[in-house]
ModelCIF file with pLDDT and N, C-alpha, C, O atoms, coordinates in Angstrom:
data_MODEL
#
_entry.id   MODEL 
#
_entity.id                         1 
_entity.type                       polymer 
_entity.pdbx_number_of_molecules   1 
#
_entity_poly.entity_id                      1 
_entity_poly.type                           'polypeptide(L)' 
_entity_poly.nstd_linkage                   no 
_entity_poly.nstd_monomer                   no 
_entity_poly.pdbx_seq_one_letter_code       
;(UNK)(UNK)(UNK)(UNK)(UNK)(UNK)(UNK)(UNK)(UNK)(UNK)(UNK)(UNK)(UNK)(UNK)(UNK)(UNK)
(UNK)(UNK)(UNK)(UNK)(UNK)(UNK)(UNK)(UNK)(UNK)(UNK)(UNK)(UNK)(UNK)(UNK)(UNK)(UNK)
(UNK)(UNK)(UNK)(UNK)(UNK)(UNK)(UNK)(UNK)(UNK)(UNK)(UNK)(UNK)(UNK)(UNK)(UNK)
;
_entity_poly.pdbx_seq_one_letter_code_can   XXXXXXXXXXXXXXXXXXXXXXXXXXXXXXXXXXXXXXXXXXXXXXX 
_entity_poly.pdbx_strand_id                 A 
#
loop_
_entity_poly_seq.entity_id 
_entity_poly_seq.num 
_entity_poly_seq.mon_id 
_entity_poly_seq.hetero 
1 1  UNK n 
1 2  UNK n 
1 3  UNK n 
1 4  UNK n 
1 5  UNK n 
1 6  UNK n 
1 7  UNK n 
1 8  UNK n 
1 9  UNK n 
1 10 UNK n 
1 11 UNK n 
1 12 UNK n 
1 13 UNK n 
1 14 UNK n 
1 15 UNK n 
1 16 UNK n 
1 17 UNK n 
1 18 UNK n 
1 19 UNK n 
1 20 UNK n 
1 21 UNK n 
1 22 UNK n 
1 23 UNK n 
1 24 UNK n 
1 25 UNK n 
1 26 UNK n 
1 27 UNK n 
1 28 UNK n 
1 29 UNK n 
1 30 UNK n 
1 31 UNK n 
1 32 UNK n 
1 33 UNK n 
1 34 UNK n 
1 35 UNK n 
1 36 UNK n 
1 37 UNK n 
1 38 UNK n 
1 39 UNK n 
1 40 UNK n 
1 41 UNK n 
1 42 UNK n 
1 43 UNK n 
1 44 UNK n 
1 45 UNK n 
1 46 UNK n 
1 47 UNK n 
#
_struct_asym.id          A 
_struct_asym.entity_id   1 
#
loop_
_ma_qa_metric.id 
_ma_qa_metric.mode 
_ma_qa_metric.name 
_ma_qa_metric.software_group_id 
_ma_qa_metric.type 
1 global pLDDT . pLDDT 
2 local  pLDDT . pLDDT 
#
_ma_qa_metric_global.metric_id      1 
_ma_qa_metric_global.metric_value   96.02 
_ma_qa_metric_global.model_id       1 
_ma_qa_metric_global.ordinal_id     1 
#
loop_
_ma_qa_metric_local.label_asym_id 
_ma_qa_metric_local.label_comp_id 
_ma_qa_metric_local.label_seq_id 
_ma_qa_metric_local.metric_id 
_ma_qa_metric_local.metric_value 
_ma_qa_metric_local.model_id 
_ma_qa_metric_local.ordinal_id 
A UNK 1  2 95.00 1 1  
A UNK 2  2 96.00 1 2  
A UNK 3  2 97.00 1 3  
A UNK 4  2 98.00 1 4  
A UNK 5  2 98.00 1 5  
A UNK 6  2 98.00 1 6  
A UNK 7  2 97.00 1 7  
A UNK 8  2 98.00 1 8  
A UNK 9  2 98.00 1 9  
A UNK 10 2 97.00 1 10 
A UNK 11 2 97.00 1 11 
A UNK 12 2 97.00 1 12 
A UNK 13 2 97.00 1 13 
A UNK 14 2 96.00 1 14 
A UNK 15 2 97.00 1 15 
A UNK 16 2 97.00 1 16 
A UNK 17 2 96.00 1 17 
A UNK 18 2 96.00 1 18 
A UNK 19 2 97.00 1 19 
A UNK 20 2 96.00 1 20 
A UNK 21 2 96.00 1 21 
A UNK 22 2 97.00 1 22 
A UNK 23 2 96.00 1 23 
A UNK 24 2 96.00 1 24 
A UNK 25 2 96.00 1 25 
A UNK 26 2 94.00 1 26 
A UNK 27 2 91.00 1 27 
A UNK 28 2 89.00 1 28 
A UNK 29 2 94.00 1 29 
A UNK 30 2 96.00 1 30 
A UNK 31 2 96.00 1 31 
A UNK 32 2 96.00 1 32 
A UNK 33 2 96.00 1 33 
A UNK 34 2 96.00 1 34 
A UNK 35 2 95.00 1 35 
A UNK 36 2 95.00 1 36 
A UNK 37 2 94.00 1 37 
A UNK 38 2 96.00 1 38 
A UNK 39 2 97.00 1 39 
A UNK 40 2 97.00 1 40 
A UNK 41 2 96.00 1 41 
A UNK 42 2 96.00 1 42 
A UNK 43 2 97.00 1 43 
A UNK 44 2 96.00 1 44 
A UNK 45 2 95.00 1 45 
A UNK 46 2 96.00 1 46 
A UNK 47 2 96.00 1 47 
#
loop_
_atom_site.group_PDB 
_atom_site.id 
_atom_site.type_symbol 
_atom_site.label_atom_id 
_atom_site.label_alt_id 
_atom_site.label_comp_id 
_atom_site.label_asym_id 
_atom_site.label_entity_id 
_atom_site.label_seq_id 
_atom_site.pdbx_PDB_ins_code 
_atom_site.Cartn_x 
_atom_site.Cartn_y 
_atom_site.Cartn_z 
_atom_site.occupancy 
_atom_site.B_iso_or_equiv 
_atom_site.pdbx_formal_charge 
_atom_site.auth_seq_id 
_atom_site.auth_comp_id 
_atom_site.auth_asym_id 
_atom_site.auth_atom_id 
_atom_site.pdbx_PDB_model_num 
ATOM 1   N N  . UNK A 1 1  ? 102.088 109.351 106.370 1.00 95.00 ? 1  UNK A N  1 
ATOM 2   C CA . UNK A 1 1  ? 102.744 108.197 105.740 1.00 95.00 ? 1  UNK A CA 1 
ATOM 3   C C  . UNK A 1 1  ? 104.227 108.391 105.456 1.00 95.00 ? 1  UNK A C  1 
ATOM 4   O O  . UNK A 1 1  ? 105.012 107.493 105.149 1.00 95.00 ? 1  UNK A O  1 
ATOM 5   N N  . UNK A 1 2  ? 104.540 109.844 105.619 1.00 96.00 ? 2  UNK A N  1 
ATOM 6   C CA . UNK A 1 2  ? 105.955 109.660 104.828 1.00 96.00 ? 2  UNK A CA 1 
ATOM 7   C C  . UNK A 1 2  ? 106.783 110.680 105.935 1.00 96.00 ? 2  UNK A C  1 
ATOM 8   O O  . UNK A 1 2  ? 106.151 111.161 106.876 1.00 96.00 ? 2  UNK A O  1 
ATOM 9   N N  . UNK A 1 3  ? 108.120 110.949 105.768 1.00 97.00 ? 3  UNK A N  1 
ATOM 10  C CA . UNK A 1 3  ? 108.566 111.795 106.734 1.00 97.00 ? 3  UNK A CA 1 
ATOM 11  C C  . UNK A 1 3  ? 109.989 112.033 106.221 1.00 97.00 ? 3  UNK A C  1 
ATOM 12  O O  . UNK A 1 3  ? 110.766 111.115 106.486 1.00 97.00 ? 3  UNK A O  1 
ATOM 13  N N  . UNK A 1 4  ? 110.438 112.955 105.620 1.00 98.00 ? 4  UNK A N  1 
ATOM 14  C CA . UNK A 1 4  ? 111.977 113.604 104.930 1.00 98.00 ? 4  UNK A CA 1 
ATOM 15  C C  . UNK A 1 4  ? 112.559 114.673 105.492 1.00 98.00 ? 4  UNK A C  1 
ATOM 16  O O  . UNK A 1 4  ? 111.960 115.636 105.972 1.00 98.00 ? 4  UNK A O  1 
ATOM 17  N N  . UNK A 1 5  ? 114.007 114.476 105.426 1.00 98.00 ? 5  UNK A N  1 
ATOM 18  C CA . UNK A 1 5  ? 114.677 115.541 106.381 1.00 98.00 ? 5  UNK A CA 1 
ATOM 19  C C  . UNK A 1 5  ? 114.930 116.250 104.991 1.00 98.00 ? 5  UNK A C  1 
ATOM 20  O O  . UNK A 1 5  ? 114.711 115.800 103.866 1.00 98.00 ? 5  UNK A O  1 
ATOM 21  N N  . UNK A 1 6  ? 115.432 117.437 105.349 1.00 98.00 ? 6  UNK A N  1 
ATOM 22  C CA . UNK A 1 6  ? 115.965 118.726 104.662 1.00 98.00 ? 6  UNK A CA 1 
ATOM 23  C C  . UNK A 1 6  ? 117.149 118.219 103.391 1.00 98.00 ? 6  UNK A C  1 
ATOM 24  O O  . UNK A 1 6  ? 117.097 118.646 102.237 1.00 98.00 ? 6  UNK A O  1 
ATOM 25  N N  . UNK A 1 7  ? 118.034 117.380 103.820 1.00 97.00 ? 7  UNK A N  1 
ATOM 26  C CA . UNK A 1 7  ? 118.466 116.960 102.454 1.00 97.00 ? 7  UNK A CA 1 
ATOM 27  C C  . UNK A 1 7  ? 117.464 116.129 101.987 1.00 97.00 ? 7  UNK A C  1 
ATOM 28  O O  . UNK A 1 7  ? 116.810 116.532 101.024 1.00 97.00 ? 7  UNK A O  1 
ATOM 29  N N  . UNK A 1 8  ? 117.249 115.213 102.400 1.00 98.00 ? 8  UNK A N  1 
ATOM 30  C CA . UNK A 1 8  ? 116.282 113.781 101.539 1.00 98.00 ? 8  UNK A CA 1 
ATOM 31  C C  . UNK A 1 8  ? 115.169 114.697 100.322 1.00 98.00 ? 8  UNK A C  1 
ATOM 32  O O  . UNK A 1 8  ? 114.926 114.449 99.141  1.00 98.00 ? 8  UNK A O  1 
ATOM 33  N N  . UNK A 1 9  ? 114.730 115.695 101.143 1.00 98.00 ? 9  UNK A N  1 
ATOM 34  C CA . UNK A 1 9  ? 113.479 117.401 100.415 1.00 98.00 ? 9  UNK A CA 1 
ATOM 35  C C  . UNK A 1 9  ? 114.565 117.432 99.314  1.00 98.00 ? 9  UNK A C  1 
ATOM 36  O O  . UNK A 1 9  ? 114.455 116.856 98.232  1.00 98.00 ? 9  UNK A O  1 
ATOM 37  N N  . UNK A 1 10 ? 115.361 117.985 99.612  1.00 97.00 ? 10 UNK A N  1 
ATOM 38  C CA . UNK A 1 10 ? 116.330 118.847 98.875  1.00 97.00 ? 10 UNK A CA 1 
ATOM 39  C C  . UNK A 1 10 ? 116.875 117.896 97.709  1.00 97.00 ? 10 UNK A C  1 
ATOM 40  O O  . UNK A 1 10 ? 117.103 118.432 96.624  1.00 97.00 ? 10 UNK A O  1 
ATOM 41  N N  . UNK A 1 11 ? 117.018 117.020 97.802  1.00 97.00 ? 11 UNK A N  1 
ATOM 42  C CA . UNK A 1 11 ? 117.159 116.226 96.505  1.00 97.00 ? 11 UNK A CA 1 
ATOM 43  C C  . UNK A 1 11 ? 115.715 115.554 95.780  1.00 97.00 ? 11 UNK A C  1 
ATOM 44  O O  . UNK A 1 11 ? 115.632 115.432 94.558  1.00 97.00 ? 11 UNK A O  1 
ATOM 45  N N  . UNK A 1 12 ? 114.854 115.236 96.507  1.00 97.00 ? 12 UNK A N  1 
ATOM 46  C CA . UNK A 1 12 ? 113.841 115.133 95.518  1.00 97.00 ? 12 UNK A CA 1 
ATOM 47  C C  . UNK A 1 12 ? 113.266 116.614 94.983  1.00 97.00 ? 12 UNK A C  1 
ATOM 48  O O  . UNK A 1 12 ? 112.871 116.675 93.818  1.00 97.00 ? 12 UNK A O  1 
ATOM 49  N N  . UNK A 1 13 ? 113.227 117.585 95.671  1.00 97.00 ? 13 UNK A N  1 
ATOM 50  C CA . UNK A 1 13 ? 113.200 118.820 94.742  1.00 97.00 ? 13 UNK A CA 1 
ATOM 51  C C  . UNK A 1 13 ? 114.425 118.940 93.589  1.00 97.00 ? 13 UNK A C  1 
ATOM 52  O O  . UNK A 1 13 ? 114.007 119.140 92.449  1.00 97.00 ? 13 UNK A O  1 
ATOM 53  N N  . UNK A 1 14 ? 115.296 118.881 93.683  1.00 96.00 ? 14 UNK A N  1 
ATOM 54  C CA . UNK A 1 14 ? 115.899 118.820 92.808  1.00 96.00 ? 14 UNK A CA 1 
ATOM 55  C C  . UNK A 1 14 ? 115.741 117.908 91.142  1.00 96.00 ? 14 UNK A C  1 
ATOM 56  O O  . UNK A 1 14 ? 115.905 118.077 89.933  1.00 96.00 ? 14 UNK A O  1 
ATOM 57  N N  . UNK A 1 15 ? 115.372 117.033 92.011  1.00 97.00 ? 15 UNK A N  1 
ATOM 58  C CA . UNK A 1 15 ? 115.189 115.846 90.819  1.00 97.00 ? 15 UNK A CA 1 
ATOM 59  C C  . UNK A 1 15 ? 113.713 116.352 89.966  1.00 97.00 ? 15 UNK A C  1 
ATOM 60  O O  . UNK A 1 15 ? 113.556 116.272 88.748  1.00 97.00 ? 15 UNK A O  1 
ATOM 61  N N  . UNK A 1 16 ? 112.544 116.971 91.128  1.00 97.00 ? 16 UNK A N  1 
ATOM 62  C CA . UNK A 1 16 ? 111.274 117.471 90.422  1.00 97.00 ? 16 UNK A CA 1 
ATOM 63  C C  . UNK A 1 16 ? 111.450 117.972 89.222  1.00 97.00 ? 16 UNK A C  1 
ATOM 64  O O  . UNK A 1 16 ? 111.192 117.675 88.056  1.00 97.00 ? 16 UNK A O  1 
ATOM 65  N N  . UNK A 1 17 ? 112.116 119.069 89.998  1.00 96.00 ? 17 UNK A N  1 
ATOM 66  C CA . UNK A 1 17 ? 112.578 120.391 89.033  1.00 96.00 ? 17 UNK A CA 1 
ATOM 67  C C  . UNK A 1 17 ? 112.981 120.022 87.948  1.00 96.00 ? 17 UNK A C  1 
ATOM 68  O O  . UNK A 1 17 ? 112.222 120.232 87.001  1.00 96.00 ? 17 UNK A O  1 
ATOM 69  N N  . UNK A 1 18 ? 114.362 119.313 87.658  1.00 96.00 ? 18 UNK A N  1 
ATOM 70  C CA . UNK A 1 18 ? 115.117 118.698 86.434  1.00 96.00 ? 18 UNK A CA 1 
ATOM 71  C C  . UNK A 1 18 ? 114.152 117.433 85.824  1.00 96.00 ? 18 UNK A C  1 
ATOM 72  O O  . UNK A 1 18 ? 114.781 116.531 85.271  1.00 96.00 ? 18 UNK A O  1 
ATOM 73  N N  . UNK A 1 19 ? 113.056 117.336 85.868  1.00 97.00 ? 19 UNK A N  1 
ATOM 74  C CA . UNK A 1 19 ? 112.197 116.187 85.984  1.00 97.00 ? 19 UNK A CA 1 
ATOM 75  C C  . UNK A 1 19 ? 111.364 116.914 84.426  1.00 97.00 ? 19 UNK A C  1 
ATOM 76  O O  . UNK A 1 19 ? 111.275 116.643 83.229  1.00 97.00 ? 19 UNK A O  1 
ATOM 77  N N  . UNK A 1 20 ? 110.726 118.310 85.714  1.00 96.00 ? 20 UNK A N  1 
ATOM 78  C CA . UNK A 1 20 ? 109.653 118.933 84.857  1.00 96.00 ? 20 UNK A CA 1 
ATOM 79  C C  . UNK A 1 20 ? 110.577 120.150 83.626  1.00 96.00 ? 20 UNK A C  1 
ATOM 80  O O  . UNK A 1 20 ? 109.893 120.788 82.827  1.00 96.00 ? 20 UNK A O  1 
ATOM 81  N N  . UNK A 1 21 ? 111.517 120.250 83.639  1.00 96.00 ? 21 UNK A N  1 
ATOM 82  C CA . UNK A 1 21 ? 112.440 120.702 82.956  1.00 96.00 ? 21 UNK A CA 1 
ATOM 83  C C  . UNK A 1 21 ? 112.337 119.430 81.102  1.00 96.00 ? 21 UNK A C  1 
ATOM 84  O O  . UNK A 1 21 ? 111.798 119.619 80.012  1.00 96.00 ? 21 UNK A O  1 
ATOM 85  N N  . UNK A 1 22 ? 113.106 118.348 81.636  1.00 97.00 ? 22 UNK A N  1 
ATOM 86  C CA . UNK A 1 22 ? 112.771 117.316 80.715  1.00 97.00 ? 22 UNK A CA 1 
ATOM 87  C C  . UNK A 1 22 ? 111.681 117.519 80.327  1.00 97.00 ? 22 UNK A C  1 
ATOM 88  O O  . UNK A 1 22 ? 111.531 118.075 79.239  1.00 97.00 ? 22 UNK A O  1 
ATOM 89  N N  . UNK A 1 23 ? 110.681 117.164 81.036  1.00 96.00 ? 23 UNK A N  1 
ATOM 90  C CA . UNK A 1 23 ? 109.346 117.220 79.943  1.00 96.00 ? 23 UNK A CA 1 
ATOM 91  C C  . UNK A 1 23 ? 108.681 117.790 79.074  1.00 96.00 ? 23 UNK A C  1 
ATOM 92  O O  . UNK A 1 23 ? 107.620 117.547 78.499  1.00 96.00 ? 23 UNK A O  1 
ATOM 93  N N  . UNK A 1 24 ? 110.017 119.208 79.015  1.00 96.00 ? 24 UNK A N  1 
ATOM 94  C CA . UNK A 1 24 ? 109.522 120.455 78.249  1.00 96.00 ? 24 UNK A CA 1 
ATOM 95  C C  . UNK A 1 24 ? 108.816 121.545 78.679  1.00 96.00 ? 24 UNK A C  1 
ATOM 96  O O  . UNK A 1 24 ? 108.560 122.473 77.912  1.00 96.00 ? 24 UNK A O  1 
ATOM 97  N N  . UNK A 1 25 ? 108.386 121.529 80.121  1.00 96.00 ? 25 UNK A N  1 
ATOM 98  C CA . UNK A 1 25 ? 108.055 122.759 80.659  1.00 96.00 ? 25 UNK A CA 1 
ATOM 99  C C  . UNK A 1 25 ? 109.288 124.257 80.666  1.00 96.00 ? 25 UNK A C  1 
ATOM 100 O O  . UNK A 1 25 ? 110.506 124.273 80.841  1.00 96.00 ? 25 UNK A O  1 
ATOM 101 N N  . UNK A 1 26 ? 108.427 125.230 80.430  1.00 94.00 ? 26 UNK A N  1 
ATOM 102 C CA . UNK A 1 26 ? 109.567 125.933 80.114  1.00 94.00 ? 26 UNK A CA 1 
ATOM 103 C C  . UNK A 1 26 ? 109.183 126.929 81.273  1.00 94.00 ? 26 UNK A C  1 
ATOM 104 O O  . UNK A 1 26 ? 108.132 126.800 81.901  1.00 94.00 ? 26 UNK A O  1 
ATOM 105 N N  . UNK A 1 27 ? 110.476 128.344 81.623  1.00 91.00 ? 27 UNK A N  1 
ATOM 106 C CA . UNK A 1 27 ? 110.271 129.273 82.335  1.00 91.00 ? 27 UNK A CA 1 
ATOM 107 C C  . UNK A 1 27 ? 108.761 129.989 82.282  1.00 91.00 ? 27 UNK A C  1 
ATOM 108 O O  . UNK A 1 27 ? 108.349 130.483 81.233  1.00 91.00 ? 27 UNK A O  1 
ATOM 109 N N  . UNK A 1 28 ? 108.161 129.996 83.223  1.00 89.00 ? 28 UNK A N  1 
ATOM 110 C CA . UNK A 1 28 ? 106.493 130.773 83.048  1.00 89.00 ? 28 UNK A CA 1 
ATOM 111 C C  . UNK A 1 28 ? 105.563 130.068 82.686  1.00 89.00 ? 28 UNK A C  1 
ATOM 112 O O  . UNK A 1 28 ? 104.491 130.621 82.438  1.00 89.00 ? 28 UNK A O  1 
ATOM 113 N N  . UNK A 1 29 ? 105.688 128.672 82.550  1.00 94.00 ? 29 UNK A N  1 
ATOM 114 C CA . UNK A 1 29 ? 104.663 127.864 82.317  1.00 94.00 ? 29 UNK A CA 1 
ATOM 115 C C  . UNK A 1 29 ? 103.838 128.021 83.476  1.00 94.00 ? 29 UNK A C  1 
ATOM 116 O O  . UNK A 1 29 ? 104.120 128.648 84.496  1.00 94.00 ? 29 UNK A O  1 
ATOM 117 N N  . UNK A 1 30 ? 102.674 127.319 83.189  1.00 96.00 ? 30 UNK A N  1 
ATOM 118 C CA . UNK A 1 30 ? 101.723 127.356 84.647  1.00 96.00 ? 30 UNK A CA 1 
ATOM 119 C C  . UNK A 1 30 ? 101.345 125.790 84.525  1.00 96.00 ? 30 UNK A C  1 
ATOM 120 O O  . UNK A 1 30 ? 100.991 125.042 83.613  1.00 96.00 ? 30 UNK A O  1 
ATOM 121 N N  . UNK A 1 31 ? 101.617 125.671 86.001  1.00 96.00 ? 31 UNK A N  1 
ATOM 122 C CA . UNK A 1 31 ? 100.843 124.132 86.698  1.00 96.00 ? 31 UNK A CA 1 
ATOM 123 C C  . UNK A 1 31 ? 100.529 124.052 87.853  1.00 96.00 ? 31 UNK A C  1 
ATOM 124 O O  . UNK A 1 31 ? 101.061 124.372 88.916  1.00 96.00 ? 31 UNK A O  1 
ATOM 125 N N  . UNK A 1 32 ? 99.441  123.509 87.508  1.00 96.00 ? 32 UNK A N  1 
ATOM 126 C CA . UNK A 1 32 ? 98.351  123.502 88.923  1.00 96.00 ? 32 UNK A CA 1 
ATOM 127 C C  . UNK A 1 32 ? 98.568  122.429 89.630  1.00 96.00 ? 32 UNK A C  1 
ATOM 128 O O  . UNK A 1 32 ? 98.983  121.344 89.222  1.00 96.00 ? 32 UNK A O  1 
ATOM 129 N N  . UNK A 1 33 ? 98.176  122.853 91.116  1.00 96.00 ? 33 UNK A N  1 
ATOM 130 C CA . UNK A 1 33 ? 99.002  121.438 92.103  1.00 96.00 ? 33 UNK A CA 1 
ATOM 131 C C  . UNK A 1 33 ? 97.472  121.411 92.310  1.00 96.00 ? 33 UNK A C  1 
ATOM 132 O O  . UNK A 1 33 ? 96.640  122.313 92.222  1.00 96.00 ? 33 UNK A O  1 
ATOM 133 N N  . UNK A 1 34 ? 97.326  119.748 92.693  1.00 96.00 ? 34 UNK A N  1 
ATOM 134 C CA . UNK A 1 34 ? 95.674  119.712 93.072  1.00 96.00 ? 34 UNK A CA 1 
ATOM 135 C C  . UNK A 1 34 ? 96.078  118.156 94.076  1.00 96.00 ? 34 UNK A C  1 
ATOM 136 O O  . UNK A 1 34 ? 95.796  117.021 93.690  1.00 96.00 ? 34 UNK A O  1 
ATOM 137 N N  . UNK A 1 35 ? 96.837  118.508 95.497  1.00 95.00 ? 35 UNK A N  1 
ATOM 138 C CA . UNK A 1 35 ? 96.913  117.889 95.602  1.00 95.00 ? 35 UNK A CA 1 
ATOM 139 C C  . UNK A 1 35 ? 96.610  117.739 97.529  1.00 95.00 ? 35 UNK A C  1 
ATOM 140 O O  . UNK A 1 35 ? 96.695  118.804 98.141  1.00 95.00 ? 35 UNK A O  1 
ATOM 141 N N  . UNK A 1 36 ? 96.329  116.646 98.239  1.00 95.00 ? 36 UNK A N  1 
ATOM 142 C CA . UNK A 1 36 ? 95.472  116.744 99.386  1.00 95.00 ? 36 UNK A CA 1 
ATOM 143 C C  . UNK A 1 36 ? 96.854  117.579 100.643 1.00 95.00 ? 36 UNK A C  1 
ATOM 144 O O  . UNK A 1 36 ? 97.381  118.466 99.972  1.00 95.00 ? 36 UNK A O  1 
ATOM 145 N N  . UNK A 1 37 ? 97.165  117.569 101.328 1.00 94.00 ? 37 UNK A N  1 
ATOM 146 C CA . UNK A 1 37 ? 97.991  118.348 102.480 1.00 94.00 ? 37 UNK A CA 1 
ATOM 147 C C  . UNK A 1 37 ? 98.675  116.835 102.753 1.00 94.00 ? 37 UNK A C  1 
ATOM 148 O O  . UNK A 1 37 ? 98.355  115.942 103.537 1.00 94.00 ? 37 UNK A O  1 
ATOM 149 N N  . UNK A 1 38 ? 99.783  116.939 101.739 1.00 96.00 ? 38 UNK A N  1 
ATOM 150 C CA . UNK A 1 38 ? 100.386 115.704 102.330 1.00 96.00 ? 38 UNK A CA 1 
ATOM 151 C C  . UNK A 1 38 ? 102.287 116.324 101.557 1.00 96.00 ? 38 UNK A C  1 
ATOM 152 O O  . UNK A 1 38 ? 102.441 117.347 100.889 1.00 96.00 ? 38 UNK A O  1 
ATOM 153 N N  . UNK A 1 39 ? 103.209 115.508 101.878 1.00 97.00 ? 39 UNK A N  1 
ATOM 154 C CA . UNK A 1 39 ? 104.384 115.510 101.624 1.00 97.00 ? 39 UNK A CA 1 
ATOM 155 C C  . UNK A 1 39 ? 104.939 115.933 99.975  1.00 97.00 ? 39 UNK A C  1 
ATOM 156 O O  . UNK A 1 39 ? 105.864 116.714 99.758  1.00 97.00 ? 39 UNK A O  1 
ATOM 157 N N  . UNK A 1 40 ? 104.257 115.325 99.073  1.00 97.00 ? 40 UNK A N  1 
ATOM 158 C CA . UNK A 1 40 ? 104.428 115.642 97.878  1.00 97.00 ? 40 UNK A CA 1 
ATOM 159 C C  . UNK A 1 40 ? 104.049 116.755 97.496  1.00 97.00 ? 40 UNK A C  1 
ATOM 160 O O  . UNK A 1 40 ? 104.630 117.265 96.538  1.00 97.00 ? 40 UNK A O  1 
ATOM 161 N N  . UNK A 1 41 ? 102.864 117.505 98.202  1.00 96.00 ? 41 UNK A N  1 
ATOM 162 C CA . UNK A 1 41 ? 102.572 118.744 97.759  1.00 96.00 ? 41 UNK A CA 1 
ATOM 163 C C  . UNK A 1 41 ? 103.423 120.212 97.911  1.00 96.00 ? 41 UNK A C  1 
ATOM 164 O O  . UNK A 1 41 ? 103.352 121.264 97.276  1.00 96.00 ? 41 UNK A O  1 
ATOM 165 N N  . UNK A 1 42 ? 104.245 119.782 99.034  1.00 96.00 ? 42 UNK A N  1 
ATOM 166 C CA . UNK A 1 42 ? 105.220 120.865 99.656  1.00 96.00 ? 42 UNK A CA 1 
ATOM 167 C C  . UNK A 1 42 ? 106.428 120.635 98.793  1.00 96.00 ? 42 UNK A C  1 
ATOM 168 O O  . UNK A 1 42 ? 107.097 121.664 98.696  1.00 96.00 ? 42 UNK A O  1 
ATOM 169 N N  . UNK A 1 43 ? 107.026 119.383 97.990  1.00 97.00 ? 43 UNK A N  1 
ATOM 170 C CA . UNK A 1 43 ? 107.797 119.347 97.264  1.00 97.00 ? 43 UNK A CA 1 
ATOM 171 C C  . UNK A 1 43 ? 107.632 119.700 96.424  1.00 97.00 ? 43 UNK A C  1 
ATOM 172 O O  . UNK A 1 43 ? 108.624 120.219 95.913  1.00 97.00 ? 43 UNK A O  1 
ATOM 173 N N  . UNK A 1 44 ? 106.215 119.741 95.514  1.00 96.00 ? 44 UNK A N  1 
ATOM 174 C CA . UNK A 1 44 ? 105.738 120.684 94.052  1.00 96.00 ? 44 UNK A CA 1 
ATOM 175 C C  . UNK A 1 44 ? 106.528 122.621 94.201  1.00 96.00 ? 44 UNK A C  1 
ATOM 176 O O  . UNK A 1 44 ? 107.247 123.431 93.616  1.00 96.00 ? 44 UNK A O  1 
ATOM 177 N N  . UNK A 1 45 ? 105.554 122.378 95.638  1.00 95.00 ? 45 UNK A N  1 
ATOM 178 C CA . UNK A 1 45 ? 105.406 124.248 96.027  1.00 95.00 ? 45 UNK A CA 1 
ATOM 179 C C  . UNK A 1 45 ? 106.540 124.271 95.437  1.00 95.00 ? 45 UNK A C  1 
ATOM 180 O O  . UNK A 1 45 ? 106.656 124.916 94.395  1.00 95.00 ? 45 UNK A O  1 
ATOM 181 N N  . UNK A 1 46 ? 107.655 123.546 96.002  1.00 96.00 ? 46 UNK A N  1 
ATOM 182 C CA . UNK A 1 46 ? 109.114 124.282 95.831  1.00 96.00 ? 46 UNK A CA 1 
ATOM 183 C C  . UNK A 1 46 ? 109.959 124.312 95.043  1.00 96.00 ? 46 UNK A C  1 
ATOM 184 O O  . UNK A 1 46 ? 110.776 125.205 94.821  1.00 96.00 ? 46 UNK A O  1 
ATOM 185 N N  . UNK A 1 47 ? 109.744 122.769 94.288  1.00 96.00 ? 47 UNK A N  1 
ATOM 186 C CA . UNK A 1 47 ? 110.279 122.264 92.734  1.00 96.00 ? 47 UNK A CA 1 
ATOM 187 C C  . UNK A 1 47 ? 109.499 123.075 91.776  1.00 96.00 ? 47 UNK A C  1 
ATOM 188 O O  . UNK A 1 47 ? 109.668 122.932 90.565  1.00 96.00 ? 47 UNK A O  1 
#
């Protein structure tokens, strides 16, 4: 369904990251990805 080049990745990782930052996750937290083999999951891995 979806298809992102290396910047288009690279800024929604970015935004993840500063996303889950806001919400109060801190360094060493743990979160579980539970999610099917699709586009969003490779952006978690990396955010």
């Amino acid at each position: 369904e979806k298809r992102l080049t290396y910047a288009e990745a690279q800024k929604c990782i970015d935004r993840l990251a500063s996303g889950f930052v806001k919400l109060g996750l801190e360094k060493d937290d743990v979160v579980i990805i539970q999610l099917p083999n699709i586009v969003e999951a490779a952006l978690m891995r990396l955010a």
